[in-house]
N, C-alpha and C. Protein backbone atom coordinates (compact mmCIF):
# COMPACT_ATOMS: atom_id res chain seq x y z
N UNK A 1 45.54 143.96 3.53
CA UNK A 1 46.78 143.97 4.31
C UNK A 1 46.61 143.05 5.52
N UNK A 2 47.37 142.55 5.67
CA UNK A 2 47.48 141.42 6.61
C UNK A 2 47.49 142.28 8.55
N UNK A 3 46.73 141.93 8.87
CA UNK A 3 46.56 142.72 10.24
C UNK A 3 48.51 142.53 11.43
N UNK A 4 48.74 143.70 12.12
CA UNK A 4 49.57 143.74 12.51
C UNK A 4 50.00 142.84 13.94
N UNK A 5 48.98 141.86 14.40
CA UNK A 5 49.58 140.81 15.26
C UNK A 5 49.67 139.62 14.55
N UNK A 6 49.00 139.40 13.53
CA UNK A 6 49.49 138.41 12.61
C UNK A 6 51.24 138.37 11.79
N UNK A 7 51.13 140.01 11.42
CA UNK A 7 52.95 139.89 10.69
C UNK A 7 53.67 139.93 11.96
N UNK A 8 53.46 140.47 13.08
CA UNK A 8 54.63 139.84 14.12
C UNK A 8 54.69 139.01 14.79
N UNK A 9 53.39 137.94 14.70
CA UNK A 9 53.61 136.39 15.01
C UNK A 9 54.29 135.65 13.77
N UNK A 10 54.04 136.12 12.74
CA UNK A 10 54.94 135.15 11.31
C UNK A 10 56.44 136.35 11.19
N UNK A 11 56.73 137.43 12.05
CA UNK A 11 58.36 137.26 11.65
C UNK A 11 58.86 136.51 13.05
N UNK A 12 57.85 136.44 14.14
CA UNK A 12 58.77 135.95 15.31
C UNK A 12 59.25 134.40 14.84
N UNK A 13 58.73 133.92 14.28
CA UNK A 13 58.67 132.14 13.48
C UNK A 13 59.94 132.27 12.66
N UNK A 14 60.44 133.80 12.14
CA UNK A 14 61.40 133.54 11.42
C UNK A 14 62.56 134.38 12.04
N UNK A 15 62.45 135.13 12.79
CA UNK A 15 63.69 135.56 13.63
C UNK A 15 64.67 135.15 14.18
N UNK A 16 64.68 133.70 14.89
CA UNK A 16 65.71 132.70 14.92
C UNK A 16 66.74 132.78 13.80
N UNK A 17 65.99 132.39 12.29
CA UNK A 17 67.14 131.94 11.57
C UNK A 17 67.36 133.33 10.84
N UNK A 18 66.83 134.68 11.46
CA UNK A 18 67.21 136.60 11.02
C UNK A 18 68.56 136.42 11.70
N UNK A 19 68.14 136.31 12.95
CA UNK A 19 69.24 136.40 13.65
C UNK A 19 70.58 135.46 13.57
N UNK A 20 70.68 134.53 13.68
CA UNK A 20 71.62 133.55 12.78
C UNK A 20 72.13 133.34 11.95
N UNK A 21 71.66 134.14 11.12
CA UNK A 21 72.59 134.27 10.03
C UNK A 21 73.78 135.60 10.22
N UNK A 22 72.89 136.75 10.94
CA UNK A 22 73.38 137.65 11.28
C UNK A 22 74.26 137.46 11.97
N UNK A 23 74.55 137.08 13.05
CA UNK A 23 75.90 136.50 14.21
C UNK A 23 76.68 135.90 12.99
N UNK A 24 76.18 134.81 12.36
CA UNK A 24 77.13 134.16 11.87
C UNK A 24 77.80 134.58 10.71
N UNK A 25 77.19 135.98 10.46
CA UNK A 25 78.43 136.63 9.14
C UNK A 25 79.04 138.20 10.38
N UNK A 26 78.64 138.15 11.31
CA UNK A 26 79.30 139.35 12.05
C UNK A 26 80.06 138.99 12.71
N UNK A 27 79.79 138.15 13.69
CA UNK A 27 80.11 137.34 14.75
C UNK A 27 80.67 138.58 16.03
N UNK A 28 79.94 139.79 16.25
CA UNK A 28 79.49 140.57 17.12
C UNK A 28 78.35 140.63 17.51
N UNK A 29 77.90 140.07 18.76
CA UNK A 29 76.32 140.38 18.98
C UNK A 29 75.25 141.58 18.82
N UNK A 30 76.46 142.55 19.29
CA UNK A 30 76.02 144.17 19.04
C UNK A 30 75.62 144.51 17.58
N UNK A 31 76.41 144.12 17.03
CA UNK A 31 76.05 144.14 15.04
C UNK A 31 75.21 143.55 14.51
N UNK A 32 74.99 142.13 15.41
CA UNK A 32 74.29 141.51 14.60
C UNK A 32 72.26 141.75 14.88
N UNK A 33 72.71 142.07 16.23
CA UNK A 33 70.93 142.62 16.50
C UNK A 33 70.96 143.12 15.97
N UNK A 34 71.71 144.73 15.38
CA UNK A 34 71.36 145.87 15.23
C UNK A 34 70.96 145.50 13.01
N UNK A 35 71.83 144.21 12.75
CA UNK A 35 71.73 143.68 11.68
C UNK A 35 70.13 143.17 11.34
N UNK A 36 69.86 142.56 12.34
CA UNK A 36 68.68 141.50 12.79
C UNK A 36 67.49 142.30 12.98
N UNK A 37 67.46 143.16 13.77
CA UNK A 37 66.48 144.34 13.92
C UNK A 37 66.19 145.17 12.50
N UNK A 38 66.78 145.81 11.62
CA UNK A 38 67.22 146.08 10.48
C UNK A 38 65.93 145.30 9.65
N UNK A 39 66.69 144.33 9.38
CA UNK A 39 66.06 143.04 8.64
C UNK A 39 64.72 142.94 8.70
N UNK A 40 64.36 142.29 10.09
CA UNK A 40 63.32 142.21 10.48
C UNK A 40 62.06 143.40 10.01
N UNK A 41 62.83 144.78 10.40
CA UNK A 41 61.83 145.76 10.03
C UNK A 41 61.86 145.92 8.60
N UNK A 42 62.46 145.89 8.07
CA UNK A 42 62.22 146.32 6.51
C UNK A 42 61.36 145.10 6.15
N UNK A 43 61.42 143.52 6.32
CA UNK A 43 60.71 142.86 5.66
C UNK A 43 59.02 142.84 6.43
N UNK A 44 59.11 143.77 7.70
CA UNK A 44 58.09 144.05 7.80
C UNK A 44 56.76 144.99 7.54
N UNK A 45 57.57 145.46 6.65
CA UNK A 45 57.07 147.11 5.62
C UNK A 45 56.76 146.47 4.62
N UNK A 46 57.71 145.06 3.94
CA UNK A 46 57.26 145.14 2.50
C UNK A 46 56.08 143.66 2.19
N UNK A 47 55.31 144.36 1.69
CA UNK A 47 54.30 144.39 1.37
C UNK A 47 54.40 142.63 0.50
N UNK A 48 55.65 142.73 -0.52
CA UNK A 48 55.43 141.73 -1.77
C UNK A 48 56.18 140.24 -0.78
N UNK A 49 56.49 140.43 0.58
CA UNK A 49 57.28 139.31 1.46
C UNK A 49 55.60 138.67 1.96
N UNK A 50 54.84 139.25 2.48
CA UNK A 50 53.48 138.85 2.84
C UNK A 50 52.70 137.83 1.70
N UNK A 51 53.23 138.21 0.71
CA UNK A 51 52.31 137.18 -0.15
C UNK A 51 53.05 136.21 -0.89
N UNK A 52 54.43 135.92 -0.22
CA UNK A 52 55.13 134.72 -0.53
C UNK A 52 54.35 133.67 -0.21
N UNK A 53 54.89 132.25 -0.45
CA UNK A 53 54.47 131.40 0.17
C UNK A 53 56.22 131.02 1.40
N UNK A 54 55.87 130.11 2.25
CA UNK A 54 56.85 129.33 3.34
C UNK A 54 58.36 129.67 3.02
N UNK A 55 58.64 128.45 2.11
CA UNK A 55 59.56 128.64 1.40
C UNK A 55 60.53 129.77 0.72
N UNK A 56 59.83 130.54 0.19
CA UNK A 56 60.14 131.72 -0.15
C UNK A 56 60.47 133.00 0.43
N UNK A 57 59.04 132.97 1.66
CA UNK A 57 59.65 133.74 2.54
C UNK A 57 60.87 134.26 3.42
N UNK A 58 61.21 132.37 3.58
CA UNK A 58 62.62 132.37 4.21
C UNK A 58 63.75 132.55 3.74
N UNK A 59 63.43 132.69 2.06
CA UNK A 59 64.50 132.56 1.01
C UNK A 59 65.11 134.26 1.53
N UNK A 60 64.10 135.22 1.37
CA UNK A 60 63.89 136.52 1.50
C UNK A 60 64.22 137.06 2.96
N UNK A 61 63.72 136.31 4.04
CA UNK A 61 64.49 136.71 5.34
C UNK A 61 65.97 136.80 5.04
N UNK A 62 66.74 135.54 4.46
CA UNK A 62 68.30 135.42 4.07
C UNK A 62 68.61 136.36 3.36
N UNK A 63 68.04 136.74 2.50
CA UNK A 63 68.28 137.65 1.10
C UNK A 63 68.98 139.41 2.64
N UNK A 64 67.69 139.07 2.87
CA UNK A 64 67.35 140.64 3.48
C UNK A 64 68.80 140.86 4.79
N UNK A 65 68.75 139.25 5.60
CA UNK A 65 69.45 139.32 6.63
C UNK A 65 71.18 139.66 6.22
N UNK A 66 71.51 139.13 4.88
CA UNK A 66 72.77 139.30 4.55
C UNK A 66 73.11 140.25 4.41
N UNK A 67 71.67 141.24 3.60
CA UNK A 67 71.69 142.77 2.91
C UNK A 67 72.06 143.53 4.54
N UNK A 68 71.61 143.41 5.18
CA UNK A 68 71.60 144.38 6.55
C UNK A 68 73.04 143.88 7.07
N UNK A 69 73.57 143.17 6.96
CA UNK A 69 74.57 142.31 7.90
C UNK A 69 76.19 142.91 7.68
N UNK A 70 75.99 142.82 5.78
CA UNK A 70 76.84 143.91 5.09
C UNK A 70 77.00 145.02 5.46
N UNK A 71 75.72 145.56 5.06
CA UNK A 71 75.90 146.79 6.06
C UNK A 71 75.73 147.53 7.43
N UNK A 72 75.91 146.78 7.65
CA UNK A 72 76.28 146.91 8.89
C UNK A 72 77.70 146.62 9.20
N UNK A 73 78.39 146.15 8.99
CA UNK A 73 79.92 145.38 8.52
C UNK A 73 80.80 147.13 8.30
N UNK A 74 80.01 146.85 7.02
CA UNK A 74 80.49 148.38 5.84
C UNK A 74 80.50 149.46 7.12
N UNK A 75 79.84 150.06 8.07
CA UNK A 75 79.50 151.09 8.54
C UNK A 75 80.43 150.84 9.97
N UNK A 76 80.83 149.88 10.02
CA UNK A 76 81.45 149.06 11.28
C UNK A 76 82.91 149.77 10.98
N UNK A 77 83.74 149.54 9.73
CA UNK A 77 84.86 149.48 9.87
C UNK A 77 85.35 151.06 9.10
């Protein structure tokens, strides 16, 4: 397992574009942290995101950031 200041120096590298995507399908700041935060933690639990490579990883931040963003949306209205 990958030691725990290492996975939160490689999601801080990808939190920019967590968060960005998040604003940009909420376009509430309040939603979209709470979208972004979300995100962030679940892909920091799973285990099979650590042994992506670059590319992929980021594929999976998007995957994850949309999944949270929705719902968050869903629970909004």
């Amino acid at each position: 397992m990958i030691d725990y200041r290492n996975r939160i120096d490689r999601l801080k590298a990808v939190e920019v574009l967590c968060y960005s995507l998040c604003i940009h399908l909420l376009t509430e700041e309040l939603l979209a942290v709470h979208a972004a935060k979300a995100a962030l933690l679940d892909l920091y639990k799973d285990e099979q995101f650590w042994l992506l490579e670059d590319s992929e990883r980021d594929q999976r931040v998007r995957k994850q950031a949309i999944r949270r963003s929705l719902e968050c949306l869903a629970k909004a209205q």
